[in-house]
PDB file of N, CA and C in Angstrom:
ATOM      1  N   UNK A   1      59.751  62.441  -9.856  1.00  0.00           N
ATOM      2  CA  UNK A   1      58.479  62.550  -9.185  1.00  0.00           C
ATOM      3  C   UNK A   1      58.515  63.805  -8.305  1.00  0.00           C
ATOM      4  N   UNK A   2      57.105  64.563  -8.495  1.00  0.00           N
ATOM      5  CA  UNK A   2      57.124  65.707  -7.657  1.00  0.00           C
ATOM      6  C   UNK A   2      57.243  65.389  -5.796  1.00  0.00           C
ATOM      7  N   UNK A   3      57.746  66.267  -4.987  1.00  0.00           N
ATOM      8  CA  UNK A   3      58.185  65.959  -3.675  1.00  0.00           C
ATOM      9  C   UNK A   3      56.665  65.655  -2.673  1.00  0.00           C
ATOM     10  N   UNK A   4      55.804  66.590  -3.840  1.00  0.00           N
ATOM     11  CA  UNK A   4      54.121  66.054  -2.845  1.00  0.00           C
ATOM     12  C   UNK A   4      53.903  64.800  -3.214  1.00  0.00           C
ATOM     13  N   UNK A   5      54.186  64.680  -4.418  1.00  0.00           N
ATOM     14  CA  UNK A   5      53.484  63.298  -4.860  1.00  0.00           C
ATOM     15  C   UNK A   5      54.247  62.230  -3.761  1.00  0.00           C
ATOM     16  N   UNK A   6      55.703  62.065  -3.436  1.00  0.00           N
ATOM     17  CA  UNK A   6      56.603  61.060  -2.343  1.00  0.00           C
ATOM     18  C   UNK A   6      55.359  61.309  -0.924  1.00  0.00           C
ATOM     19  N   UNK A   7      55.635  62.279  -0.669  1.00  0.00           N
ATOM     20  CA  UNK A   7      55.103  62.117   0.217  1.00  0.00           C
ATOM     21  C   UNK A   7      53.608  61.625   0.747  1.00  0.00           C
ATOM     22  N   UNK A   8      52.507  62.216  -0.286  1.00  0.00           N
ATOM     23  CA  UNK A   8      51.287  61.726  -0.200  1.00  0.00           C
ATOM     24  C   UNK A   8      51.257  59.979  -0.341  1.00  0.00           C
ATOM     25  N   UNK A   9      52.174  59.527  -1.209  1.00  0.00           N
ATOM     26  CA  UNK A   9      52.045  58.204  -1.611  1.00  0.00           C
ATOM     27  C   UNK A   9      52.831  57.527  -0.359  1.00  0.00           C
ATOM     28  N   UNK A  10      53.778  57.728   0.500  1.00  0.00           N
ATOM     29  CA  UNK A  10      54.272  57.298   1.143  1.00  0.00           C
ATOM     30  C   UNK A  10      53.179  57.481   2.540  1.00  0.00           C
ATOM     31  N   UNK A  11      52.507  58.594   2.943  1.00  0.00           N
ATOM     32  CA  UNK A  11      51.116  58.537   3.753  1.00  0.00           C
ATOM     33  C   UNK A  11      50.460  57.541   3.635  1.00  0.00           C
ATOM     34  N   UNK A  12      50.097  57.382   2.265  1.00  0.00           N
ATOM     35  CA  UNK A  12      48.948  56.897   2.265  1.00  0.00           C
ATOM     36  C   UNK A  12      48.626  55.212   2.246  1.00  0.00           C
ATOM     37  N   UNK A  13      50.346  54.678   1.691  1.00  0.00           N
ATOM     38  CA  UNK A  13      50.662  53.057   1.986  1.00  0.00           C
ATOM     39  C   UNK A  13      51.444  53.340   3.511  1.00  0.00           C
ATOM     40  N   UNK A  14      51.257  53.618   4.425  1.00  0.00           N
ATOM     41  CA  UNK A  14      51.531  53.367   6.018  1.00  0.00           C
ATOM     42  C   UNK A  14      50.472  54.092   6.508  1.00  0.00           C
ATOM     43  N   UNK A  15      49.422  54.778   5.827  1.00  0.00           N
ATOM     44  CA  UNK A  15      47.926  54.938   6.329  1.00  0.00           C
ATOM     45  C   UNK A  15      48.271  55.768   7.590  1.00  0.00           C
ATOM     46  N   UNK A  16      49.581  56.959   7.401  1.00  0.00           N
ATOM     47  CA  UNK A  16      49.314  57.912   8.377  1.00  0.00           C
ATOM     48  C   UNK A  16      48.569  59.195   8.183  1.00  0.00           C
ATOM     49  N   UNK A  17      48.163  59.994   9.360  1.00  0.00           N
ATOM     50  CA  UNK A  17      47.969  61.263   8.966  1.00  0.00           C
ATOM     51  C   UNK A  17      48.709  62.444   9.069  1.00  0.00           C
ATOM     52  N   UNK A  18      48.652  63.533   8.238  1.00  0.00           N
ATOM     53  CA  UNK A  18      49.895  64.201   8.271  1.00  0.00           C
ATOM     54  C   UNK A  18      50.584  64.224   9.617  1.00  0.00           C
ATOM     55  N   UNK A  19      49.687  64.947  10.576  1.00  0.00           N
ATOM     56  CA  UNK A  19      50.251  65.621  11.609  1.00  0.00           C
ATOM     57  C   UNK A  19      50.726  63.875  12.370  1.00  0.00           C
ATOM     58  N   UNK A  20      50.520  62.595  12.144  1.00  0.00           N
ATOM     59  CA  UNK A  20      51.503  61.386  12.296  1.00  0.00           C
ATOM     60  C   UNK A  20      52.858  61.649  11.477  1.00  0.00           C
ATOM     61  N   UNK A  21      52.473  61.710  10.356  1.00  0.00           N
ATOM     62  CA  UNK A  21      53.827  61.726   9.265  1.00  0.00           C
ATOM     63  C   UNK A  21      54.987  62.684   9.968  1.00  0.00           C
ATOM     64  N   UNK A  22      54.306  63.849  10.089  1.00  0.00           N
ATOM     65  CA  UNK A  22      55.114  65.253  10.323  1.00  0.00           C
ATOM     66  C   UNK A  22      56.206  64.786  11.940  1.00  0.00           C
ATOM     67  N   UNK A  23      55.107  64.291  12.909  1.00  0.00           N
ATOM     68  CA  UNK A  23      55.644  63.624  14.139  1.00  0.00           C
ATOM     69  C   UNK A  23      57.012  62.866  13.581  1.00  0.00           C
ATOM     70  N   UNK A  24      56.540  61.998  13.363  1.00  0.00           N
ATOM     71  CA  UNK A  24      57.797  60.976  12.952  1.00  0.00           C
ATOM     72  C   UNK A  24      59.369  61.398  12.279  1.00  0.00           C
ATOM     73  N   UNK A  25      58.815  62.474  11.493  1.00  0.00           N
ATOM     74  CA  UNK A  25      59.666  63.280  10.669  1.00  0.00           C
ATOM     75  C   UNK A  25      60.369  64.375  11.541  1.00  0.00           C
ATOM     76  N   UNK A  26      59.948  64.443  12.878  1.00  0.00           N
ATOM     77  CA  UNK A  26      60.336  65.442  13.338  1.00  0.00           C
ATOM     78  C   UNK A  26      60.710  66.898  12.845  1.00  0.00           C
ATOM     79  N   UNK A  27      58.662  67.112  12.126  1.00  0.00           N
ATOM     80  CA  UNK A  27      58.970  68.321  11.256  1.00  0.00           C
ATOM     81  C   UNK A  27      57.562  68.547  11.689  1.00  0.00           C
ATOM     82  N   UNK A  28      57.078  69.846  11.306  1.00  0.00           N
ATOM     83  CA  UNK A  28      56.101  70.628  11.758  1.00  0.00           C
ATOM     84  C   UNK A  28      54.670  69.835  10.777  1.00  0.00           C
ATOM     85  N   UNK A  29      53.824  69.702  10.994  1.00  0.00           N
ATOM     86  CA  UNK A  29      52.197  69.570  10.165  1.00  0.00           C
ATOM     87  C   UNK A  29      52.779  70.407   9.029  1.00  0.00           C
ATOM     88  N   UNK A  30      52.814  71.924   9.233  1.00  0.00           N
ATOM     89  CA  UNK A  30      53.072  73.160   8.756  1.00  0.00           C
ATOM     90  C   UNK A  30      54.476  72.505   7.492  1.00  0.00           C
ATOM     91  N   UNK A  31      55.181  72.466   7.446  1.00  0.00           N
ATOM     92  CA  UNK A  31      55.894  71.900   6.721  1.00  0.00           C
ATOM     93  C   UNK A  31      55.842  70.867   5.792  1.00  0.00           C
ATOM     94  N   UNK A  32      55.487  69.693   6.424  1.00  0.00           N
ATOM     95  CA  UNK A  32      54.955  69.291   5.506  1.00  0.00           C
ATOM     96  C   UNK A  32      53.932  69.289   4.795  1.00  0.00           C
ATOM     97  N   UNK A  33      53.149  70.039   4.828  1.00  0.00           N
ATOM     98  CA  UNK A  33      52.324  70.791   4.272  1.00  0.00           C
ATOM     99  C   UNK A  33      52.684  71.352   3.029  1.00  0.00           C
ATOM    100  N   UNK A  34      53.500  72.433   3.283  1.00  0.00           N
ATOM    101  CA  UNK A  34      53.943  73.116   2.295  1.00  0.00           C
ATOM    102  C   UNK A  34      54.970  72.217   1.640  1.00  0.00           C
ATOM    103  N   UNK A  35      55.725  70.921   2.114  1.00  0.00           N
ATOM    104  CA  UNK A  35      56.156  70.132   0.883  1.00  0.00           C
ATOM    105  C   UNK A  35      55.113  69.795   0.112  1.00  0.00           C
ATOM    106  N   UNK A  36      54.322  69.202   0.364  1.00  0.00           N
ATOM    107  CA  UNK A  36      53.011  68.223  -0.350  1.00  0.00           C
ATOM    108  C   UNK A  36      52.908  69.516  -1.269  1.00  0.00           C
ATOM    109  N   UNK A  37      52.207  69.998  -0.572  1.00  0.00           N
ATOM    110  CA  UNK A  37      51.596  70.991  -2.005  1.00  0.00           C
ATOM    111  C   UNK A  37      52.460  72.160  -2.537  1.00  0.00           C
ATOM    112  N   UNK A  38      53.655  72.013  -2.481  1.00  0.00           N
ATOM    113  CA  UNK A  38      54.857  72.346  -3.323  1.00  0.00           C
ATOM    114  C   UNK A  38      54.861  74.123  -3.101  1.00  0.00           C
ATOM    115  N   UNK A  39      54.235  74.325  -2.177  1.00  0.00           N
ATOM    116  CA  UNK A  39      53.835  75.812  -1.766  1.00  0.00           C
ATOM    117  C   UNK A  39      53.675  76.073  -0.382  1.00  0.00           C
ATOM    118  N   UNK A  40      54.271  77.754  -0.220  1.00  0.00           N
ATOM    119  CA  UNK A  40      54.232  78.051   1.217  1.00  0.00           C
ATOM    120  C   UNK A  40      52.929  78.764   1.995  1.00  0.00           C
ATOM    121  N   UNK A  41      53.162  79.655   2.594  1.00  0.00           N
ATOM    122  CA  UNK A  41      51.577  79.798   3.158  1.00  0.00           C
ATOM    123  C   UNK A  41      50.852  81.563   2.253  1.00  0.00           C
ATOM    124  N   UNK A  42      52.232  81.762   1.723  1.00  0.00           N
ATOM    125  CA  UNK A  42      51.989  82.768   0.498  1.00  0.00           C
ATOM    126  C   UNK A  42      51.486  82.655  -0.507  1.00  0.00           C
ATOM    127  N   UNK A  43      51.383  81.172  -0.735  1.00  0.00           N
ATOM    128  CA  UNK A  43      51.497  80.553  -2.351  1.00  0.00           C
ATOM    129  C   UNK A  43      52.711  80.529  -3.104  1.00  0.00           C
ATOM    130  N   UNK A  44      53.684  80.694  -2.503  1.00  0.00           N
ATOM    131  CA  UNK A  44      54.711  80.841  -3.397  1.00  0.00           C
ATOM    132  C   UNK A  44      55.631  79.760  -3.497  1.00  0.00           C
ATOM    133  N   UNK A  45      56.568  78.974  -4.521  1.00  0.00           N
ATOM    134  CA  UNK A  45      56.842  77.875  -4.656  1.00  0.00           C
ATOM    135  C   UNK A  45      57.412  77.443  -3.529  1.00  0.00           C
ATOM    136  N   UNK A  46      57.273  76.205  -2.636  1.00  0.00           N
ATOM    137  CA  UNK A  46      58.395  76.242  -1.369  1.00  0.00           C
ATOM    138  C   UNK A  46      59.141  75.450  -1.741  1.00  0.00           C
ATOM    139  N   UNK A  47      60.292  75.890  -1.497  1.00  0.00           N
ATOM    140  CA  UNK A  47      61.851  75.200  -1.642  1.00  0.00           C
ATOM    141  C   UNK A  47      62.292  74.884  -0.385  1.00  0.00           C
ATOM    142  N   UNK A  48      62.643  73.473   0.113  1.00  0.00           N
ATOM    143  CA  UNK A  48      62.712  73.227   1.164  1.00  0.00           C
ATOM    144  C   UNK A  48      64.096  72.632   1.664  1.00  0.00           C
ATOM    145  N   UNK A  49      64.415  73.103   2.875  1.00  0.00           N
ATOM    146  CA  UNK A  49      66.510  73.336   3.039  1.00  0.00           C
ATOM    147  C   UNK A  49      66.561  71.540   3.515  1.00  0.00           C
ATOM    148  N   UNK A  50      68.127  71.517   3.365  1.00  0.00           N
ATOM    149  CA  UNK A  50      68.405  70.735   3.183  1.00  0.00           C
ATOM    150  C   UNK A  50      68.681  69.480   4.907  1.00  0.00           C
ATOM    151  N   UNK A  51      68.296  69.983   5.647  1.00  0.00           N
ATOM    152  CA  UNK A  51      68.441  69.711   7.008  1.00  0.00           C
ATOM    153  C   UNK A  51      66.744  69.326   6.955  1.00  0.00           C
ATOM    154  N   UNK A  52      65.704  69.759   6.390  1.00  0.00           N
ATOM    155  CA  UNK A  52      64.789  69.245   6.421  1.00  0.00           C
ATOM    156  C   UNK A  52      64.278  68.155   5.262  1.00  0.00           C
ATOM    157  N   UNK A  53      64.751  67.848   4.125  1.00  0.00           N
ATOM    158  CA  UNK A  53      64.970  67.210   3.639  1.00  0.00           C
ATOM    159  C   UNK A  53      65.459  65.652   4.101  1.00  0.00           C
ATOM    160  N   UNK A  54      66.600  66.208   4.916  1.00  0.00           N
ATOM    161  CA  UNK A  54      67.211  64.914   5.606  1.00  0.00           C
ATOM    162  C   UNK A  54      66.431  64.115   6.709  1.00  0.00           C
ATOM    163  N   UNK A  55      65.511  64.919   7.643  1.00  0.00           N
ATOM    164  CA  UNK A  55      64.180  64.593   8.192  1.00  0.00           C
ATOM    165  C   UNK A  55      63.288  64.128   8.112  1.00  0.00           C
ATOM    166  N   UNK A  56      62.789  64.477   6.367  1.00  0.00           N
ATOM    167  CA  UNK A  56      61.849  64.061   5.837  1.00  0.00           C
ATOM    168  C   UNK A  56      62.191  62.503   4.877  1.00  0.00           C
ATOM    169  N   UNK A  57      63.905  62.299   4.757  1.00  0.00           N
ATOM    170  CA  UNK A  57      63.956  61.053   4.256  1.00  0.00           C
ATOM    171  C   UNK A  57      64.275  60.106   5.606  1.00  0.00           C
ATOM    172  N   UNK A  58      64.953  60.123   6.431  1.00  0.00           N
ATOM    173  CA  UNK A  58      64.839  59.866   8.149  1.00  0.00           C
ATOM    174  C   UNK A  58      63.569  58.862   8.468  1.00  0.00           C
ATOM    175  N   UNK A  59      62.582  59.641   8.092  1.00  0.00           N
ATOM    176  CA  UNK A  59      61.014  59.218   8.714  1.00  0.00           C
ATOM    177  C   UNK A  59      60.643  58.444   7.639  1.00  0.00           C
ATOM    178  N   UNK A  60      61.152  58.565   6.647  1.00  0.00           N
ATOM    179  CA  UNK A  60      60.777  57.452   5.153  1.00  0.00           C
ATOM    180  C   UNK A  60      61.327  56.327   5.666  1.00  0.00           C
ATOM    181  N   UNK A  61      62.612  55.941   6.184  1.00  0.00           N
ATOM    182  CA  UNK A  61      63.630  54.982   6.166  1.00  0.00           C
ATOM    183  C   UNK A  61      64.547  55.205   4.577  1.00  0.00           C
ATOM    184  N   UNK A  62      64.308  56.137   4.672  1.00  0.00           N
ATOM    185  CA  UNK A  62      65.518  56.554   3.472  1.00  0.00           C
ATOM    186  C   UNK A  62      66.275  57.298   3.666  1.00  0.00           C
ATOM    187  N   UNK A  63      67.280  57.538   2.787  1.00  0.00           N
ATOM    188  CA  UNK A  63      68.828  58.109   2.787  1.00  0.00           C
ATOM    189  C   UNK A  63      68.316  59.519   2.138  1.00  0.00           C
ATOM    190  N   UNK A  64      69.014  60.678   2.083  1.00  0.00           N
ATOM    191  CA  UNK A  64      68.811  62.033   1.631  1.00  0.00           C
ATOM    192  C   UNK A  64      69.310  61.530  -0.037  1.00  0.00           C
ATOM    193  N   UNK A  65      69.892  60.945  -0.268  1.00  0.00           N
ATOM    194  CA  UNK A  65      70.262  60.752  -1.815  1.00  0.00           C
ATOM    195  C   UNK A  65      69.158  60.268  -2.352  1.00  0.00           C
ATOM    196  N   UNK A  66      68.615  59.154  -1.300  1.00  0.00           N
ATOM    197  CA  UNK A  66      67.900  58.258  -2.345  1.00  0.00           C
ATOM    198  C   UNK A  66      66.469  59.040  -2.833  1.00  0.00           C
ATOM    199  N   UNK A  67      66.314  60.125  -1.748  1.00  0.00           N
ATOM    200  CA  UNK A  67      65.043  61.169  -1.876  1.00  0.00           C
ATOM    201  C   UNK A  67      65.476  62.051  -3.214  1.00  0.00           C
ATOM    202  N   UNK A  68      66.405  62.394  -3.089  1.00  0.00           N
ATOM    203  CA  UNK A  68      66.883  63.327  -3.922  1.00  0.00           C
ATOM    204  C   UNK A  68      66.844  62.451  -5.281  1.00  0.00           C
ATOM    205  N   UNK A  69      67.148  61.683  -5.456  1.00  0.00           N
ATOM    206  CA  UNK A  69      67.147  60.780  -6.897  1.00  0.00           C
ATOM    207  C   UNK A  69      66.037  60.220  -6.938  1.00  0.00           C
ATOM    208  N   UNK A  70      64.935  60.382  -6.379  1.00  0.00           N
ATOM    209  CA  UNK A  70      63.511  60.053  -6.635  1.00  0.00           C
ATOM    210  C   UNK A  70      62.284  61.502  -7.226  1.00  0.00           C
ATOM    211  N   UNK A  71      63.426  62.684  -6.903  1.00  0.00           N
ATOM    212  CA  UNK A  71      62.865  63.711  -7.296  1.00  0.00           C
ATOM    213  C   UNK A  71      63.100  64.261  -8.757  1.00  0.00           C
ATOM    214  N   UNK A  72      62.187  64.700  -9.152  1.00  0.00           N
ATOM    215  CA  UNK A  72      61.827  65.452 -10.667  1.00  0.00           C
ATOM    216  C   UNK A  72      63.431  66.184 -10.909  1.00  0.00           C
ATOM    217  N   UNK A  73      63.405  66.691 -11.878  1.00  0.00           N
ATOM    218  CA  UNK A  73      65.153  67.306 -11.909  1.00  0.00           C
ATOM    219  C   UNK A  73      64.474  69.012 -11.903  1.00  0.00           C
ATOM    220  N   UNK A  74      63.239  69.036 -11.685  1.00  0.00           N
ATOM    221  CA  UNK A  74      63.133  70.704 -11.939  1.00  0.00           C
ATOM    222  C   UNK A  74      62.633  71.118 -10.365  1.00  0.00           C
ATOM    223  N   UNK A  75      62.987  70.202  -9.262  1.00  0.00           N
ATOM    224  CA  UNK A  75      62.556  70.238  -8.100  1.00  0.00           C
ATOM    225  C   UNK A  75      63.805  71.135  -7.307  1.00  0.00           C
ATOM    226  N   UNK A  76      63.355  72.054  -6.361  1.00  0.00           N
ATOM    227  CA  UNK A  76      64.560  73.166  -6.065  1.00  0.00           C
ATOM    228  C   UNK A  76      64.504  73.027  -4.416  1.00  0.00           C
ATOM    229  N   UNK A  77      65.632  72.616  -3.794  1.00  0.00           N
ATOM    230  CA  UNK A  77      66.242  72.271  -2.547  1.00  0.00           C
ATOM    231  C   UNK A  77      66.860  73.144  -2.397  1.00  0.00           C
ATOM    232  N   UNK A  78      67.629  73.774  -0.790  1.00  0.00           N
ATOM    233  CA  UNK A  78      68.594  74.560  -0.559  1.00  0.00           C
ATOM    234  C   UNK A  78      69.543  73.292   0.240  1.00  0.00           C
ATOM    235  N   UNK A  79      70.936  73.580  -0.301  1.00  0.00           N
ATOM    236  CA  UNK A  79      71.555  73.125  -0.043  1.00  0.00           C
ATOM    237  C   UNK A  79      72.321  73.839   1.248  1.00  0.00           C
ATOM    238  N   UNK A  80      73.136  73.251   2.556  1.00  0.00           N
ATOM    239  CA  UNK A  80      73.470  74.254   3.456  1.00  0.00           C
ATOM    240  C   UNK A  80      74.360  74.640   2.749  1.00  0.00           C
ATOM    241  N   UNK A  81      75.459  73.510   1.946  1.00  0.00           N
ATOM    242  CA  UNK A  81      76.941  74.082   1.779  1.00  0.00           C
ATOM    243  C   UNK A  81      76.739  75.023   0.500  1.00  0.00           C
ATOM    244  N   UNK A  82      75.851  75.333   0.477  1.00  0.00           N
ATOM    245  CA  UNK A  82      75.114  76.460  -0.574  1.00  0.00           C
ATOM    246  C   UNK A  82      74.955  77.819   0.057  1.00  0.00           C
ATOM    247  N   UNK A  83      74.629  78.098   0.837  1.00  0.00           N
ATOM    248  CA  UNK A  83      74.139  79.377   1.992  1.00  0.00           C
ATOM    249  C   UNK A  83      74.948  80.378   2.086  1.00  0.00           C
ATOM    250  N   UNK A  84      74.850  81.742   1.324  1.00  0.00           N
ATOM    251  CA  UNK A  84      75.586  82.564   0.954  1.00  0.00           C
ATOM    252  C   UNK A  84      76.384  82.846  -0.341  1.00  0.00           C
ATOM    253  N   UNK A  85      76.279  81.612  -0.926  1.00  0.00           N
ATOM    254  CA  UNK A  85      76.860  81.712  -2.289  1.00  0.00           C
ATOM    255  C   UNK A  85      75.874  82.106  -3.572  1.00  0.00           C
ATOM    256  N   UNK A  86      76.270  82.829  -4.581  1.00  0.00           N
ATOM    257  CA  UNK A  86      75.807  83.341  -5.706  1.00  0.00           C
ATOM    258  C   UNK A  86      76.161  82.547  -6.888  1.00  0.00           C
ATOM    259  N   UNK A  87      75.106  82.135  -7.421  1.00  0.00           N
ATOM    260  CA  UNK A  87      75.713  81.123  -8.014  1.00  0.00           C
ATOM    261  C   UNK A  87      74.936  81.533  -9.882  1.00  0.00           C
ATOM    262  N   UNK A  88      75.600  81.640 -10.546  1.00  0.00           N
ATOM    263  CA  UNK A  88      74.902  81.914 -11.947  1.00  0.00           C
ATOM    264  C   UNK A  88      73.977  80.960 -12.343  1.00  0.00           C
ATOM    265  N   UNK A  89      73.372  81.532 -13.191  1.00  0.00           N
ATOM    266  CA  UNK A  89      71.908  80.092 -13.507  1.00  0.00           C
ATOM    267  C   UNK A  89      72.785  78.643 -13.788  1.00  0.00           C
ATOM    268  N   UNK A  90      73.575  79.026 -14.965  1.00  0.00           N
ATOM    269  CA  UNK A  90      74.892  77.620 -15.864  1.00  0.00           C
ATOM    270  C   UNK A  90      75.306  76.874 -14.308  1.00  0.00           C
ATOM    271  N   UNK A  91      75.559  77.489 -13.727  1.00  0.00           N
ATOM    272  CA  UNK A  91      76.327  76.438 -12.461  1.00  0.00           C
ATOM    273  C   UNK A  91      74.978  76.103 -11.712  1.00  0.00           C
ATOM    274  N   UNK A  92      74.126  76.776 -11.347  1.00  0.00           N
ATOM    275  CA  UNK A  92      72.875  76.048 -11.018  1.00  0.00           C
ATOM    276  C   UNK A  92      72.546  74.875 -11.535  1.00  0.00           C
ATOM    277  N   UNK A  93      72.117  75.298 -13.023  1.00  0.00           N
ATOM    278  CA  UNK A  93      71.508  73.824 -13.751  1.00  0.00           C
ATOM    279  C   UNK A  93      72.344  73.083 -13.577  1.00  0.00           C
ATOM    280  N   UNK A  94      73.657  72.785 -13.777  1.00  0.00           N
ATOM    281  CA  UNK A  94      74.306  71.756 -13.651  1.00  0.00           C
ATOM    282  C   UNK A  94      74.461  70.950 -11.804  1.00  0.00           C
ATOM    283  N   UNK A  95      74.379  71.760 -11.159  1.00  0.00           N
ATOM    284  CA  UNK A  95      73.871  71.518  -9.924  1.00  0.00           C
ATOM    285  C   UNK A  95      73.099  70.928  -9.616  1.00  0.00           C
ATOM    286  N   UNK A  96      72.007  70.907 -10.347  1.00  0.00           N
ATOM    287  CA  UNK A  96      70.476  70.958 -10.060  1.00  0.00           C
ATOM    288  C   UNK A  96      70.532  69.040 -10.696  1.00  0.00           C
ATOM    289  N   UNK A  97      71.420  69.272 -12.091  1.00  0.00           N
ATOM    290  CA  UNK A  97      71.119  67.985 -12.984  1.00  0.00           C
ATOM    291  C   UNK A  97      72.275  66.676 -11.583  1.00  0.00           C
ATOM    292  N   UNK A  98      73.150  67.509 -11.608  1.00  0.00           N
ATOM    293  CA  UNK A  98      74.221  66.350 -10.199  1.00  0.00           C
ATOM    294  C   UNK A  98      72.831  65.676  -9.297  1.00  0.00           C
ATOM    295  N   UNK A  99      72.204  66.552  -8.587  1.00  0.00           N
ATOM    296  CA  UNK A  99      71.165  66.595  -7.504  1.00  0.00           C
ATOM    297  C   UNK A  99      70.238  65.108  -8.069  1.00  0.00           C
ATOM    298  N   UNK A 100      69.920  65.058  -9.287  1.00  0.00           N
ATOM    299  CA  UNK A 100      69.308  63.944  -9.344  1.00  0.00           C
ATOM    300  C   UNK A 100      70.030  62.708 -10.417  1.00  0.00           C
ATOM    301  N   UNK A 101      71.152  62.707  -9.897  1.00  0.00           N
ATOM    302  CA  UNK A 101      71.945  61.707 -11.085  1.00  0.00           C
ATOM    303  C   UNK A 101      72.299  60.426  -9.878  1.00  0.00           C
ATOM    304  N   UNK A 102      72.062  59.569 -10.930  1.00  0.00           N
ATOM    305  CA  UNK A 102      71.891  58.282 -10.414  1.00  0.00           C
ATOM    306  C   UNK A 102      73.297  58.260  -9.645  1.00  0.00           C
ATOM    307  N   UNK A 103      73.572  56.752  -8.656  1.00  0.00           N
ATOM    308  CA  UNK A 103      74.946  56.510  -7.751  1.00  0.00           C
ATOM    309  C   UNK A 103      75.918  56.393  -9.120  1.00  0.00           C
ATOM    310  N   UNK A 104      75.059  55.601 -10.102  1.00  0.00           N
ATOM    311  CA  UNK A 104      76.815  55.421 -11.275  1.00  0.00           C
ATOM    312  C   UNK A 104      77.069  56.601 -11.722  1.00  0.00           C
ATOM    313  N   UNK A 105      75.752  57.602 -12.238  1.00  0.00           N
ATOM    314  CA  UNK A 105      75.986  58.960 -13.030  1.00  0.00           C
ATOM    315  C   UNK A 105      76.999  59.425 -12.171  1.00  0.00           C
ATOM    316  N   UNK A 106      76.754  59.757 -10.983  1.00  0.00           N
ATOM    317  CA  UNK A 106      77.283  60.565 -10.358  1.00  0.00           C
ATOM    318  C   UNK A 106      78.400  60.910  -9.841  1.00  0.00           C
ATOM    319  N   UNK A 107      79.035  59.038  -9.605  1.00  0.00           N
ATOM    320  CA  UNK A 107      80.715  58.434  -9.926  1.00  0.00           C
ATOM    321  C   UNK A 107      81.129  58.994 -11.401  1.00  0.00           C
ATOM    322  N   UNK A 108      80.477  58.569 -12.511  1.00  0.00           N
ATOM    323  CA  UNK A 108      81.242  59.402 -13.719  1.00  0.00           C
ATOM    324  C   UNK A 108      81.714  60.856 -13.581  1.00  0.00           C
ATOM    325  N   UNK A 109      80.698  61.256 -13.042  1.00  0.00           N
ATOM    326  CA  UNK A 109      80.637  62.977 -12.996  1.00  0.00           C
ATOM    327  C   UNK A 109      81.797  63.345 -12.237  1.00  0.00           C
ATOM    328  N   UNK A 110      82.004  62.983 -10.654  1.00  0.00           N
ATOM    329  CA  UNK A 110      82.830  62.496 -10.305  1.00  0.00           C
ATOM    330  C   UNK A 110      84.027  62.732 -10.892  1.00  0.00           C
ATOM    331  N   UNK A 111      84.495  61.341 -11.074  1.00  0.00           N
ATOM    332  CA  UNK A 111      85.402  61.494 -11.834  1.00  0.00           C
ATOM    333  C   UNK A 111      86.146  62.311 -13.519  1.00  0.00           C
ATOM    334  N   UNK A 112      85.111  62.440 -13.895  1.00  0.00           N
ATOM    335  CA  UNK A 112      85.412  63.613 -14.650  1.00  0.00           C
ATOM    336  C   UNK A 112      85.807  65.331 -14.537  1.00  0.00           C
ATOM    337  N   UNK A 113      85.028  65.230 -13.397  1.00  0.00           N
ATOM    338  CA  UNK A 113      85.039  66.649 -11.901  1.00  0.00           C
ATOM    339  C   UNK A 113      86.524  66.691 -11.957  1.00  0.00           C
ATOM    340  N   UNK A 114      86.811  65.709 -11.111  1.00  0.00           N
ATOM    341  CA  UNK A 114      88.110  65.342 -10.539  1.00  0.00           C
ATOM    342  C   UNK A 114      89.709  65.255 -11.522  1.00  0.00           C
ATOM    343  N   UNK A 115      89.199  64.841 -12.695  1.00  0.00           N
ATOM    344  CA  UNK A 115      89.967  65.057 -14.151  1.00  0.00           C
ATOM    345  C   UNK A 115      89.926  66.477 -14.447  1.00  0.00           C
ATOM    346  N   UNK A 116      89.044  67.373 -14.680  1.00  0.00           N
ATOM    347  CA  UNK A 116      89.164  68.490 -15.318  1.00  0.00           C
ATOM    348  C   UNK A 116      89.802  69.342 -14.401  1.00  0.00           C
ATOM    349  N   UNK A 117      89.736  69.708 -12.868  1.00  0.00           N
ATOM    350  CA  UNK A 117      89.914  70.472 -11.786  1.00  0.00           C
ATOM    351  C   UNK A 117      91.459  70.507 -11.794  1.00  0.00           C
ATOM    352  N   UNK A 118      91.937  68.473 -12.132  1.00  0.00           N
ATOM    353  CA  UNK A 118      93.258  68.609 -11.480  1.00  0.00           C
ATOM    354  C   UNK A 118      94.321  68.593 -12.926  1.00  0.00           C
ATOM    355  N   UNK A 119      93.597  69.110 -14.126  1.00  0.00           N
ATOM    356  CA  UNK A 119      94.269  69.039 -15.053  1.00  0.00           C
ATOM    357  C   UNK A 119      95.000  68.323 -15.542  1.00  0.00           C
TER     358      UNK A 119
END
C-alpha cells in the first residue's frame, strides 16, 4: 500500500485533521503532507528519512517494521545507517525487497545472510 494511502486511511478512521495527525506525530502539517501525496513542495517524489518514519509509525501505535511491511515494495525511505553510502542499483533492490519482507521472510533472509557472509 502506497504511504498516502496509510495515512489518509488511518485520518480518516480516528477522524483527525492533518495538522491533529501531524501534532501527534510530532511532525510538521508540511510533512505530512508531502507523505500523503507522495510529493514535495517541488513536485518531486518525496522520500521520507527514516527518523521520520519512526514518528509517523509512533503516532499510528505502530512499530517502524510494521509500517514498513505495510508499504508497496516500490516505496523509497532513507535509511540513517544508509547516509553516505553509494550503493549500486543490485544492492538497492535487494534492500528495498528486505524493507518489505515479512517477520518469517526476513528470519530466512537472515539466516541465509548469515550462512553466505560466514562461509
Amino acid at each position: 500500500m502506497k504511504l498516502g494511502t496509510i495515512i489518509r486511511m488511518y485520518m480518516d478512521e480516528h477522524n483527525f485533521s492533518m495538522r491533529e495527525f501531524a501534532k501527534i506525530c510530532n511532525l510538521s502539517p508540511a510533512q505530512v503532507s508531502f507523505m500523503e501525496r507522495g510529493r514535495n513542495s517541488n513536485g518531486d517524489p518525496f522520500v521520507p528519512r527514516e527518523e521520520t518514519l519512526i514518528k509517523l509509525a509512533a503516532g499510528m501505535g505502530i512499530t517502524l517494521g510494521e509500517l514498513l511491511t505495510a508499504l508497496d515494495e516500490d516505496t523509497r525511505v532513507r535509511l540513517a545507517s544508509a547516509q553516505g553510502v553509494t550503493m549500486s542499483p543490485e544492492k538497492q533492490a535487494v534492500i528495498d525487497k528486505i524493507l518489505i519482507a515479512t517477520p518469517e521472510q526476513f528470519s530466512l533472509i537472515q539466516s541465509y545472510v548469515d550462512f553466505v557472509i560466514k562461509g
